[in-house]
C-alpha atoms as a PDB file:
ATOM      1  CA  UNK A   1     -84.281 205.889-119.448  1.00  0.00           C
ATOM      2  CA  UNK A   2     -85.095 202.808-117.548  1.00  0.00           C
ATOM      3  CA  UNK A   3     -85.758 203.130-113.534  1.00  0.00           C
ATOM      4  CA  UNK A   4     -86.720 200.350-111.281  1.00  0.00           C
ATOM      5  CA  UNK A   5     -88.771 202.318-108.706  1.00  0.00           C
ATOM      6  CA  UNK A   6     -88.108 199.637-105.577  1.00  0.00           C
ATOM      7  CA  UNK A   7     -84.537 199.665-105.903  1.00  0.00           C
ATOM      8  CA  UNK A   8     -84.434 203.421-106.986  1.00  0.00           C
ATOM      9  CA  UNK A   9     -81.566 201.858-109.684  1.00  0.00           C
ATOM     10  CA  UNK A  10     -81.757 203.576-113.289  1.00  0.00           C
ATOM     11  CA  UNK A  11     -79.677 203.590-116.886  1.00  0.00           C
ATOM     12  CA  UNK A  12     -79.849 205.063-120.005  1.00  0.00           C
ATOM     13  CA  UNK A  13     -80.365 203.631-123.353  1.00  0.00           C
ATOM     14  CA  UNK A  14     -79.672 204.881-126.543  1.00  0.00           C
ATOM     15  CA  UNK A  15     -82.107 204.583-129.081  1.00  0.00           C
ATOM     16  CA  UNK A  16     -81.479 202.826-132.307  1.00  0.00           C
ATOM     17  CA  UNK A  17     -79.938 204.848-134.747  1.00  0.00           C
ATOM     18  CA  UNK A  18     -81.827 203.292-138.006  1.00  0.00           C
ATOM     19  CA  UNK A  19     -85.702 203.622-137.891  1.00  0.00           C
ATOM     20  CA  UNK A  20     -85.817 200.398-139.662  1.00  0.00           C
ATOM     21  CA  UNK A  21     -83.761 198.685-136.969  1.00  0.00           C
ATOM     22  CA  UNK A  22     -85.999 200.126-134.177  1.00  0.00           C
ATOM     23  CA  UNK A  23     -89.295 199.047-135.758  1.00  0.00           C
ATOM     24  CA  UNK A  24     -87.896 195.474-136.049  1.00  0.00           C
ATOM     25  CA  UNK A  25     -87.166 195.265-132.317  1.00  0.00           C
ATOM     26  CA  UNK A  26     -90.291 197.081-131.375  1.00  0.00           C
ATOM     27  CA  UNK A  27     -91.910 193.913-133.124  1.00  0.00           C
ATOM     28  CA  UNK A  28     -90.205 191.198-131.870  1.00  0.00           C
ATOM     29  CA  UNK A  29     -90.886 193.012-128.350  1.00  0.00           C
ATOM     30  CA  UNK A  30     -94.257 193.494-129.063  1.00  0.00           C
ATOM     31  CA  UNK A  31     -94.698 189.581-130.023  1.00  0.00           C
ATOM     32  CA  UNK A  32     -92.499 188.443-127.293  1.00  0.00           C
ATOM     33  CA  UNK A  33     -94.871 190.309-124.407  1.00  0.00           C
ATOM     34  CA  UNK A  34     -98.255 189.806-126.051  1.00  0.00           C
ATOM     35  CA  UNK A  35     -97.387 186.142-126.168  1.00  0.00           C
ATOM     36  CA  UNK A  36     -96.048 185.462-122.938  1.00  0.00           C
ATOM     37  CA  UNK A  37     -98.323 187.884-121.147  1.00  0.00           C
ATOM     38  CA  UNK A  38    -101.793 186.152-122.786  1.00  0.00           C
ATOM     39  CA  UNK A  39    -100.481 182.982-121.122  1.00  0.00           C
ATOM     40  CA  UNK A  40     -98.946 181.179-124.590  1.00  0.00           C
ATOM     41  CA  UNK A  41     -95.572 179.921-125.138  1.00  0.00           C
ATOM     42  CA  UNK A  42     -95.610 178.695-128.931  1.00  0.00           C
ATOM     43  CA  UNK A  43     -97.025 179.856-132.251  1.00  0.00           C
ATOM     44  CA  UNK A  44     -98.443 178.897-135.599  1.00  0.00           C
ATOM     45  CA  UNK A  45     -97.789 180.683-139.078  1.00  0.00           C
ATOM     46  CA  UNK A  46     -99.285 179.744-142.373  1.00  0.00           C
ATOM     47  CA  UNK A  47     -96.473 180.347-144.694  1.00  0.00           C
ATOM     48  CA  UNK A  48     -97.465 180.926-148.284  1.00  0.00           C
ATOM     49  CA  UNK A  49     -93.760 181.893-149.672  1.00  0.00           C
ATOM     50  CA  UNK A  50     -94.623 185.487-149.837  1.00  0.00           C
ATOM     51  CA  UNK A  51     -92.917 188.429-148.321  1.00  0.00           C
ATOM     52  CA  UNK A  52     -95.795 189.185-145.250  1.00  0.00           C
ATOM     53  CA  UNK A  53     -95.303 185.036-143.906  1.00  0.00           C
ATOM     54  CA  UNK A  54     -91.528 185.189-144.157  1.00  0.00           C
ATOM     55  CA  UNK A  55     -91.403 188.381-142.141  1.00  0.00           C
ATOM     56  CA  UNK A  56     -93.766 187.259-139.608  1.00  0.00           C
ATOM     57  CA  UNK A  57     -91.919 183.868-139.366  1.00  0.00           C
ATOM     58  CA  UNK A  58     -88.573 185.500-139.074  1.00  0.00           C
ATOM     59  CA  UNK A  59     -89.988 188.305-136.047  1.00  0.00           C
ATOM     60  CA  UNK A  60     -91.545 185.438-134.477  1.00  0.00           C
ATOM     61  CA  UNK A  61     -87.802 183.240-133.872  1.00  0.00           C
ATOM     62  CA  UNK A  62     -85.799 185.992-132.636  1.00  0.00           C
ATOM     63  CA  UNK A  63     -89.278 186.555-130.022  1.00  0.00           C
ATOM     64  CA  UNK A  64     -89.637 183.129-128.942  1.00  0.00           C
ATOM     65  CA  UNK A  65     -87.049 181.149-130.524  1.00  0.00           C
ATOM     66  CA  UNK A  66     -87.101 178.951-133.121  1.00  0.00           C
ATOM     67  CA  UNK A  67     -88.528 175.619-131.203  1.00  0.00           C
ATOM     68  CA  UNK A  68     -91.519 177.570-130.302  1.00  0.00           C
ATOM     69  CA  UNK A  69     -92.396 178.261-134.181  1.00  0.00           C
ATOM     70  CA  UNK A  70     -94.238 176.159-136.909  1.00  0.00           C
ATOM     71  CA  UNK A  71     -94.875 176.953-140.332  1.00  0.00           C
ATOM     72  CA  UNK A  72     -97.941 175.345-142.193  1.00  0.00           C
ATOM     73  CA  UNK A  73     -98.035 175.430-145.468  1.00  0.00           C
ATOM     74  CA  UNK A  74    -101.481 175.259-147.407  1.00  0.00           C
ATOM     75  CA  UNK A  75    -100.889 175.027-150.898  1.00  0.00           C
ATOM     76  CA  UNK A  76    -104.468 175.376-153.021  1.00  0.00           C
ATOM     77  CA  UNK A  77    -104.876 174.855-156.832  1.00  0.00           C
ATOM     78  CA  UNK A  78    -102.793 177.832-158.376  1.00  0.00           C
ATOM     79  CA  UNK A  79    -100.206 177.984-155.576  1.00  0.00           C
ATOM     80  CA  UNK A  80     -96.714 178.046-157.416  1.00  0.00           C
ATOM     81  CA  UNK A  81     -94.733 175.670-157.281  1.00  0.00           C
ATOM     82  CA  UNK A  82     -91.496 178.109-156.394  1.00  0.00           C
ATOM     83  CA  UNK A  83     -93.812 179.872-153.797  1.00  0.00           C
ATOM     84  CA  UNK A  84     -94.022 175.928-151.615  1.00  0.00           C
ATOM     85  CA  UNK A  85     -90.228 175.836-152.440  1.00  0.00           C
ATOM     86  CA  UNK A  86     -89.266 179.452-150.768  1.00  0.00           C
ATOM     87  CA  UNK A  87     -91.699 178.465-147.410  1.00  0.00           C
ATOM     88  CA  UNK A  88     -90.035 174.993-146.984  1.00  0.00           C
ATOM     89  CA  UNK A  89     -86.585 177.274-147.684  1.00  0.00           C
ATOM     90  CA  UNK A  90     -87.052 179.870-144.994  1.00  0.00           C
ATOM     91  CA  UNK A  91     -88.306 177.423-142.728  1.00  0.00           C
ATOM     92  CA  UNK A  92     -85.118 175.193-142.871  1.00  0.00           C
ATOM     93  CA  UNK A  93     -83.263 178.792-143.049  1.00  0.00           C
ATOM     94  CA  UNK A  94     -84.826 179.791-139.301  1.00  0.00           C
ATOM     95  CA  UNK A  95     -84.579 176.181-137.815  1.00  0.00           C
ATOM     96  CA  UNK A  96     -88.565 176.045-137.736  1.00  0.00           C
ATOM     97  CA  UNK A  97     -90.816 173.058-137.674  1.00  0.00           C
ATOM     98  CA  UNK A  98     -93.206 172.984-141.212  1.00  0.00           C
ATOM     99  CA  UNK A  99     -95.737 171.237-141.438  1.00  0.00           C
ATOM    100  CA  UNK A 100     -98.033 170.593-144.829  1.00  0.00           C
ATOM    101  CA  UNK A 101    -101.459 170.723-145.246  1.00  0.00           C
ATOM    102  CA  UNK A 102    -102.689 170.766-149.007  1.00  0.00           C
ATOM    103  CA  UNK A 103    -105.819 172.791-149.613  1.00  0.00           C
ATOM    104  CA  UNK A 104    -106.568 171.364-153.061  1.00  0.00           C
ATOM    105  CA  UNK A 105    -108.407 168.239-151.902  1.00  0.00           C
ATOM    106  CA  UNK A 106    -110.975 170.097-149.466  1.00  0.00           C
ATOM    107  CA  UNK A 107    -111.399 173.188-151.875  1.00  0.00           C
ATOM    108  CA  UNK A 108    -112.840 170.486-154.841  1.00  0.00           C
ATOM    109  CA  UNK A 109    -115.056 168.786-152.329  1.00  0.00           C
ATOM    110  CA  UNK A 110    -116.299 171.825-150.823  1.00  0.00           C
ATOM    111  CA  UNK A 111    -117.211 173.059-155.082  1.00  0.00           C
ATOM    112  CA  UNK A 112    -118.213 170.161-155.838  1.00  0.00           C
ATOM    113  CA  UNK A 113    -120.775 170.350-152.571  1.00  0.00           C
ATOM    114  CA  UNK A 114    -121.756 174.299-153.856  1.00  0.00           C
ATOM    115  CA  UNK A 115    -122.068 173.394-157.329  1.00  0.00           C
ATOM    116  CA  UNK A 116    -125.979 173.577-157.339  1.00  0.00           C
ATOM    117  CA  UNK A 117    -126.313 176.080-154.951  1.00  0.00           C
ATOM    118  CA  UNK A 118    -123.975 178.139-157.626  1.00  0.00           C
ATOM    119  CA  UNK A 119    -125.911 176.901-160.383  1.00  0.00           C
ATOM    120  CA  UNK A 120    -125.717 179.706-163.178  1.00  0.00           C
ATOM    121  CA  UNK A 121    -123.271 181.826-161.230  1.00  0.00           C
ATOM    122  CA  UNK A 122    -119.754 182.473-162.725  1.00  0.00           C
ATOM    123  CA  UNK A 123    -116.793 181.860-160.571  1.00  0.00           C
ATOM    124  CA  UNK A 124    -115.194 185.035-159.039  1.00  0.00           C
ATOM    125  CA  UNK A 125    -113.836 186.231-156.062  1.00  0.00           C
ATOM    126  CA  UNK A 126    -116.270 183.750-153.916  1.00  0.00           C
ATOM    127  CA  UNK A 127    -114.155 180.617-155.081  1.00  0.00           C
ATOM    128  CA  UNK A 128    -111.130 183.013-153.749  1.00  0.00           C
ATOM    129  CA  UNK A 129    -112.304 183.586-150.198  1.00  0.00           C
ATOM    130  CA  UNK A 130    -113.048 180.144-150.289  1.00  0.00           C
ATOM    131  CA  UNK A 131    -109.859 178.986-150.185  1.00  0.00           C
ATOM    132  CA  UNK A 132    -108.308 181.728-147.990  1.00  0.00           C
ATOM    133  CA  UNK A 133    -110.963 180.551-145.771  1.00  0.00           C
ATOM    134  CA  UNK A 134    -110.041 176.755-145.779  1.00  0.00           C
ATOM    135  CA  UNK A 135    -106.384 177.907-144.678  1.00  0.00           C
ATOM    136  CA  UNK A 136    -107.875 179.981-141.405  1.00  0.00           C
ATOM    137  CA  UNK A 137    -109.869 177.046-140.602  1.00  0.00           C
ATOM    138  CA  UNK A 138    -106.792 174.790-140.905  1.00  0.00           C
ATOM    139  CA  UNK A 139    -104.921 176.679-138.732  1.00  0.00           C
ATOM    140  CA  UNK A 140    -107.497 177.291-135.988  1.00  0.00           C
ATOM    141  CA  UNK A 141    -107.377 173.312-136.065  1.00  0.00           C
ATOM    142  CA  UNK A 142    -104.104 173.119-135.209  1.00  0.00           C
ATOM    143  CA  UNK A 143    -104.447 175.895-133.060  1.00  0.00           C
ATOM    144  CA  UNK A 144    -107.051 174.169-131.031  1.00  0.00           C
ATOM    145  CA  UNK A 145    -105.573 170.922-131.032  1.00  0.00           C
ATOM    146  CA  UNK A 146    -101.763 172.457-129.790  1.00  0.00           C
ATOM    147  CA  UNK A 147    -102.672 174.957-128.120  1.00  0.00           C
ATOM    148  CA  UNK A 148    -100.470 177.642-130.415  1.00  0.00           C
ATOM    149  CA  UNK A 149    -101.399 181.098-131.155  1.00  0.00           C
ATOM    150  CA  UNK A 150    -101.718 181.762-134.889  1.00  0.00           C
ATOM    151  CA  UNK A 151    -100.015 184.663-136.363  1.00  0.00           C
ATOM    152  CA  UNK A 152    -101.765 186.163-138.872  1.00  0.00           C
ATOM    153  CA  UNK A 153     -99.693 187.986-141.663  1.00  0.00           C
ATOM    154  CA  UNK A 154    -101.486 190.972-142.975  1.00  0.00           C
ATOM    155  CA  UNK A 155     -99.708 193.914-143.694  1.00  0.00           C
ATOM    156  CA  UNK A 156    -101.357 197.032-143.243  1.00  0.00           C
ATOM    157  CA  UNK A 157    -101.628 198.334-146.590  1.00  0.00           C
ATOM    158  CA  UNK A 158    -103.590 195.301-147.305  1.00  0.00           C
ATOM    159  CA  UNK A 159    -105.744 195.659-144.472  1.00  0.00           C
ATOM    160  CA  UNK A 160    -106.200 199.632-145.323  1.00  0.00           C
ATOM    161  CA  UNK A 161    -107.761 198.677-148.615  1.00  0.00           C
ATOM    162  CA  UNK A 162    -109.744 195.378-147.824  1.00  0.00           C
ATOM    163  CA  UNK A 163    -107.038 193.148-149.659  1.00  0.00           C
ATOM    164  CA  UNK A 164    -107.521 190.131-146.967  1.00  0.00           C
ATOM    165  CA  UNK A 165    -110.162 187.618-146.251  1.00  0.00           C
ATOM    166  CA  UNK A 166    -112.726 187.799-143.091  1.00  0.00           C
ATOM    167  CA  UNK A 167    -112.496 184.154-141.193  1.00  0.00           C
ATOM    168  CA  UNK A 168    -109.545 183.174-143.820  1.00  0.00           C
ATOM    169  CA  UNK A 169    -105.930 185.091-143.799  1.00  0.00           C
ATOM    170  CA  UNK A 170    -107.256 187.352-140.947  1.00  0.00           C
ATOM    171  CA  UNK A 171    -107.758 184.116-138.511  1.00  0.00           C
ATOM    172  CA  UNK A 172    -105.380 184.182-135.511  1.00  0.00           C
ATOM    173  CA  UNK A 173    -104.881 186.116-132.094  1.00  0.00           C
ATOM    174  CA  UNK A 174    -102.195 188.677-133.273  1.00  0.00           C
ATOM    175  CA  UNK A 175    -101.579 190.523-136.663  1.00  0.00           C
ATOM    176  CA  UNK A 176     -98.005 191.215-135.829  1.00  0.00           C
ATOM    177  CA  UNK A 177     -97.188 193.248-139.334  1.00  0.00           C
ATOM    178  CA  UNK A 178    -101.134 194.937-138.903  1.00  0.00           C
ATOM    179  CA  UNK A 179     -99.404 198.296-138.870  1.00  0.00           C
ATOM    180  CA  UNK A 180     -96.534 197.904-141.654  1.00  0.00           C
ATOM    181  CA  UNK A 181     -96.912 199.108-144.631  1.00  0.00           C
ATOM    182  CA  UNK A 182     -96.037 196.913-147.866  1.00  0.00           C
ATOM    183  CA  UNK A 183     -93.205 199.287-148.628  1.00  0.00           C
ATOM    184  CA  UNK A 184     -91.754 198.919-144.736  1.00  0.00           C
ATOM    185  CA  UNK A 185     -92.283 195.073-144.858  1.00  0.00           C
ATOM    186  CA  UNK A 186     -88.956 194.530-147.727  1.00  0.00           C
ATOM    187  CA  UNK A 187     -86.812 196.870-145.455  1.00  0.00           C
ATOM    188  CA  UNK A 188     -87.786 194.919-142.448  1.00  0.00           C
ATOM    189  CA  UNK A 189     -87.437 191.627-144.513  1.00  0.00           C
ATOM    190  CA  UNK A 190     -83.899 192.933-145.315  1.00  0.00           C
ATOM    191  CA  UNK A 191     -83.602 193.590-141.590  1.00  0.00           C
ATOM    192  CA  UNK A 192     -84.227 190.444-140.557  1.00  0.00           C
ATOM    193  CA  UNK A 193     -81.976 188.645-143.515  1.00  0.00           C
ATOM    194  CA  UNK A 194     -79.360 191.076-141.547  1.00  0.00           C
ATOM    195  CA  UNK A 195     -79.867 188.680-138.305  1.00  0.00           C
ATOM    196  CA  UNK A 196     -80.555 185.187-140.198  1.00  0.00           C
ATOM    197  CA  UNK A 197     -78.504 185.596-143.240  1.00  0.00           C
ATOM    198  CA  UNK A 198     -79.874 184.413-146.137  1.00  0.00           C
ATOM    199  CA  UNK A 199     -83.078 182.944-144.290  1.00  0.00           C
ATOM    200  CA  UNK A 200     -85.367 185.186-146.624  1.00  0.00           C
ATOM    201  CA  UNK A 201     -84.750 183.401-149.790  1.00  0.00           C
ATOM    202  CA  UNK A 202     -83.833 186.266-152.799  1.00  0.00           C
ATOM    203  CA  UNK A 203     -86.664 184.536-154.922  1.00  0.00           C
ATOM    204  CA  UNK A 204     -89.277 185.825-151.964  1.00  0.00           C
ATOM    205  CA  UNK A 205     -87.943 189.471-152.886  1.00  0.00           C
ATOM    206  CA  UNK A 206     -87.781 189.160-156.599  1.00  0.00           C
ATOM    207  CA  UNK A 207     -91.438 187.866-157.421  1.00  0.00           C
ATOM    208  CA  UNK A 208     -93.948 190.491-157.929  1.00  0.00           C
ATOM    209  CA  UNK A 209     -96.636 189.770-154.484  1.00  0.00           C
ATOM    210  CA  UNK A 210     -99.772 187.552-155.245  1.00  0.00           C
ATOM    211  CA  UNK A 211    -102.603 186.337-153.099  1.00  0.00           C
ATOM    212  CA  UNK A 212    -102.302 183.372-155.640  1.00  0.00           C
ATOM    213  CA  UNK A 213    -105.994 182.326-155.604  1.00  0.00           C
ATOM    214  CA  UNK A 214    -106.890 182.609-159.118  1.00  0.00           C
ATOM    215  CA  UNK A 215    -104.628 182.169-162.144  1.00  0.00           C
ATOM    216  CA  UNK A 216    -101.265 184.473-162.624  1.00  0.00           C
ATOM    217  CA  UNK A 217    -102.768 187.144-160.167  1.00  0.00           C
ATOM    218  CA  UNK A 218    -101.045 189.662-158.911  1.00  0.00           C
ATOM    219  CA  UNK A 219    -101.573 192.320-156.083  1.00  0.00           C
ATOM    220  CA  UNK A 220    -101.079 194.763-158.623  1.00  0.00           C
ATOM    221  CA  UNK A 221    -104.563 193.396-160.879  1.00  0.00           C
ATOM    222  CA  UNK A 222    -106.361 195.249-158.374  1.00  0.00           C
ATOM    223  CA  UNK A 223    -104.361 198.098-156.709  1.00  0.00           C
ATOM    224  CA  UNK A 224    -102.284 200.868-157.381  1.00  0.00           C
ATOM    225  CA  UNK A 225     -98.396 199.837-156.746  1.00  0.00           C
ATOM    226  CA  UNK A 226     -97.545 199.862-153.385  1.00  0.00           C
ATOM    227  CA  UNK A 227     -94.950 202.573-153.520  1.00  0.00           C
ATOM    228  CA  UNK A 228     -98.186 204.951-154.810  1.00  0.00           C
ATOM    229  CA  UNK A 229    -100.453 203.054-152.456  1.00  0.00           C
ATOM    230  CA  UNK A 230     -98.614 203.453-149.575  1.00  0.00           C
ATOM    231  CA  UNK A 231     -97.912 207.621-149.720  1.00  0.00           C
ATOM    232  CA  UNK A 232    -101.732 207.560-150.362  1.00  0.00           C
ATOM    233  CA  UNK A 233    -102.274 205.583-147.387  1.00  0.00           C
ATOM    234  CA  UNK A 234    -100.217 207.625-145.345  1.00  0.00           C
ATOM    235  CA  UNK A 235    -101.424 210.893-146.242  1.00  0.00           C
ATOM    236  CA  UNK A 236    -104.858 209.947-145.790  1.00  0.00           C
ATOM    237  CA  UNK A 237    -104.999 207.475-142.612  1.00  0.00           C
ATOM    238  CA  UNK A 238    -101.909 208.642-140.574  1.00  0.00           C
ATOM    239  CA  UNK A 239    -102.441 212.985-141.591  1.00  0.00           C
ATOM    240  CA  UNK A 240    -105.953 213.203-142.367  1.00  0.00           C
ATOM    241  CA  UNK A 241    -105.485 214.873-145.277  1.00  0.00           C
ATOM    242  CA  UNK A 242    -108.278 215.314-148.253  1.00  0.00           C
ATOM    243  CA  UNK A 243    -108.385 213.086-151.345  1.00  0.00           C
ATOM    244  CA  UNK A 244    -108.351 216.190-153.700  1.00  0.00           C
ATOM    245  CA  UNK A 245    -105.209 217.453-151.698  1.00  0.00           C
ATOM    246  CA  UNK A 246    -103.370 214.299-151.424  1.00  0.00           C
ATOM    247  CA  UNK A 247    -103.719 213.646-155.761  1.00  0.00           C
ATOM    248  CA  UNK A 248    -102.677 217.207-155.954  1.00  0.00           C
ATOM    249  CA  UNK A 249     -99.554 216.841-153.814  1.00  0.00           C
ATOM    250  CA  UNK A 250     -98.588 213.093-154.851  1.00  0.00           C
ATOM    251  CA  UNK A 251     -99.419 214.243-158.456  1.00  0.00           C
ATOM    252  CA  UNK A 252    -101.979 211.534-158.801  1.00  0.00           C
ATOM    253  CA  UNK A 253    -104.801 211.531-160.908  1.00  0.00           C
ATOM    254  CA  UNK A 254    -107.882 212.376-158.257  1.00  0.00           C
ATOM    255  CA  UNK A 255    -109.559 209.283-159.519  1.00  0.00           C
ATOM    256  CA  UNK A 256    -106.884 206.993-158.315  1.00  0.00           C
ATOM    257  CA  UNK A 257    -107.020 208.754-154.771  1.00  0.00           C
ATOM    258  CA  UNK A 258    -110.817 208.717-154.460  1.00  0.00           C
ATOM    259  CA  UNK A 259    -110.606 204.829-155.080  1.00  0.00           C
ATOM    260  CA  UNK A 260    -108.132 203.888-152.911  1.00  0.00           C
ATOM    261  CA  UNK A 261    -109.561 206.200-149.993  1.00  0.00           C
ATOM    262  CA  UNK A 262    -113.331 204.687-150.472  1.00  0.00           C
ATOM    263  CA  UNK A 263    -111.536 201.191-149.864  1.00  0.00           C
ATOM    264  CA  UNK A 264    -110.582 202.082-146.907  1.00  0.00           C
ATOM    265  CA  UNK A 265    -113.396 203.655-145.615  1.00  0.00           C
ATOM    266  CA  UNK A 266    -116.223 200.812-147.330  1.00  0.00           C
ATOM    267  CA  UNK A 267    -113.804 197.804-145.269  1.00  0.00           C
ATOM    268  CA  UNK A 268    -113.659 199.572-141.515  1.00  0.00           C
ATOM    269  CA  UNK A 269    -115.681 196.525-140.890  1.00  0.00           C
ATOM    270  CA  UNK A 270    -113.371 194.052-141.290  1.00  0.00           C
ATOM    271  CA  UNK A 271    -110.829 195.982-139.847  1.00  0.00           C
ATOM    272  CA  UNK A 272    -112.777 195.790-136.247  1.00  0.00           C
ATOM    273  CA  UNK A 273    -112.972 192.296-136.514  1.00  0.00           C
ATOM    274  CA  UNK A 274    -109.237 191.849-136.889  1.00  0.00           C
ATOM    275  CA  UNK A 275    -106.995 190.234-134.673  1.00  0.00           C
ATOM    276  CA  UNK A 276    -104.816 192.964-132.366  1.00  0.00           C
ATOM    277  CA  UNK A 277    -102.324 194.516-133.903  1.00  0.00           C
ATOM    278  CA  UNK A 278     -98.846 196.253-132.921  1.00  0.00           C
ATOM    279  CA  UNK A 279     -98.756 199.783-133.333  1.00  0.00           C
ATOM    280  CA  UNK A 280     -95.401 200.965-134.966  1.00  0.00           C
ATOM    281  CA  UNK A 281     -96.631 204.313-137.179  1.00  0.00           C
ATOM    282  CA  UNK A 282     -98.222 207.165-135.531  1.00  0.00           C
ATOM    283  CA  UNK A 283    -101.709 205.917-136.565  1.00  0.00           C
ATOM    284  CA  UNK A 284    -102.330 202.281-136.241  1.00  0.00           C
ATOM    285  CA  UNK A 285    -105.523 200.963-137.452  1.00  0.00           C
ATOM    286  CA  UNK A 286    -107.927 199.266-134.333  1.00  0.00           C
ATOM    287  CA  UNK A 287    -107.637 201.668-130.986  1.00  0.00           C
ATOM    288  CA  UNK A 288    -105.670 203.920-133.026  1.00  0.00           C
ATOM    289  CA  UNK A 289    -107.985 204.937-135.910  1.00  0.00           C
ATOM    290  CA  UNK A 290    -111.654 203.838-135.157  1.00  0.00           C
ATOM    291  CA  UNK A 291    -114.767 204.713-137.828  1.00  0.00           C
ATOM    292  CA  UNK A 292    -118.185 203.846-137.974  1.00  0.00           C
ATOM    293  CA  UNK A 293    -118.950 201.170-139.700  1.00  0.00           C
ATOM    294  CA  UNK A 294    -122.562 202.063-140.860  1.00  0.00           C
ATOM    295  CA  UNK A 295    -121.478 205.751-142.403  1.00  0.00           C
ATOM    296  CA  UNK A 296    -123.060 208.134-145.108  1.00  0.00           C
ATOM    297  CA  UNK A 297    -120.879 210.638-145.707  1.00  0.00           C
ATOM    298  CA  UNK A 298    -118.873 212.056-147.906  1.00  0.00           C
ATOM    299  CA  UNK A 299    -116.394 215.067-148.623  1.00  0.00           C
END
């Protein structure tokens, strides 16, 4: 029910029937107002070919419209080449500006600069932050320089579990997807192929998601999949419910629920360092679901 209390006019709205529908217009009303209202008129996206950028690149159009978007893409040294295709793809698809910045060059200088200071040291997930890291610099660049807001991409079953990079992929002034779980984010995808069709290329569906910052990685080195992840995450962040009674009603092994439920509690620090999200579930991480960072205790 809308009411305009000067004129005393009024009319009634019906909601959407399709939850999926309704989350994808709460989101491209969400960006639209946050945007306009912080005093900003275009936006920046760093589009990696993945499911999270497309999304966020697709939301972002049907906000602002498509002259008022720009895709970078960052390509570092184990960045597919089909993964570059599918982000130049979607953002001929939308009608987008893209823009390339290669990684590679900066991430060998910046080794080659750490390479006694990592004398003796293996590589491991250091060299990976590193390059998230050069991407969130790149764009704050061009965010400084334009005058765009970055979008950052996260989803929030990657932000539940610590699966994102402080000062790298969480750069930006709004994580538009912060409160979307990975399972939500290919319906929405599908929702927004439903308004651009075809604009999400197939190929951004079919491949298996990857951070791609080490050789052949996959989300799934590291996690549970994200249709397990994702009932976890829900039982435990959005009901409050027990580790030993969400494995017993999931019919998980209690293992897998204690591991995925100390992630999220070990990375509320990142979390409060995150760009603002939009709040589309019943508990959105930020103002929604705040912990203490310092914290000893335990069930």
């Amino acid at each position: 029910m809308l009411f305009d209390s000067d004129t005393g006019a009024g009319d009634q709205h019906d909601n959407l029937a399709e939850e999926c529908e309704a989350v994808y217009a709460a989101l491209v009303l969400g960006t639209r107002d946050y945007i306009r209202k912080c005093g900003f008129e275009r936006v920046l996206i760093g589009l990696s070919g993945g499911i999270d950028s497309s999304l966020t690149a697709a939301i972002a159009v049907d906000a602002l419209g498509a002259r008022n978007v720009t895709g970078v893409g960052m390509p570092g040294p184990f960045s597919s080449e089909g993964s570059v295709h599918d982000a130049r793809a979607l953002a001929e698809n939308l009608g987008i500006r893209f823009e390339m910045a290669p990684i590679s060059p900066i991430y060998d200088e910046f080794l080659r600069v750490l390479d006694p200071l990592f004398a003796g040291a293996r590589q491991d997930v250091t060299e990976e932050n590193l390059q998230a890291r050069l991407r969130g610099v790149t764009l704050m660049a061009l965010s400084n320089k334009w005058g765009d807001l970055v979008l950052t991409t996260g989803n929030k079953s990657e932000l539940a579990v610590g699966y994102c990079t402080l000062y790298g992929d969480m750069c930006g002034g709004l994580a538009v997807i912060s409160d979307v779980p990975k399972t939500l984010v290919y319906d929405l995808s599908r929702a927004a192929n439903r308004r651009h069709p075809g604009a999400i290329p197939q190929s951004v569906f079919d491949k298996p998601p990857s951070a791609e910052l080490r050789p052949n990685q996959k989300d799934s080195d590291s996690l549970p999949p994200y249709e397990i992840l994702d009932q976890v995450l829900r039982a435990y962040v959005e009901d409050y419910q027990a580790p030993r009674q969400i494995a017993q009603d999931l019919g998980l092994p209690l293992e897998t629920v204690v591991d995925v439920v100390n992630k999220v509690d070990r990375n509320e620090y990142k979390r409060q360092q995150a760009a603002p999200g939009l709040k589309v579930t019943s508990k959105a991480f930020g103002i929604g679901r705040r912990f203490p960072i310092a914290q000893k205790y335990a069930e």
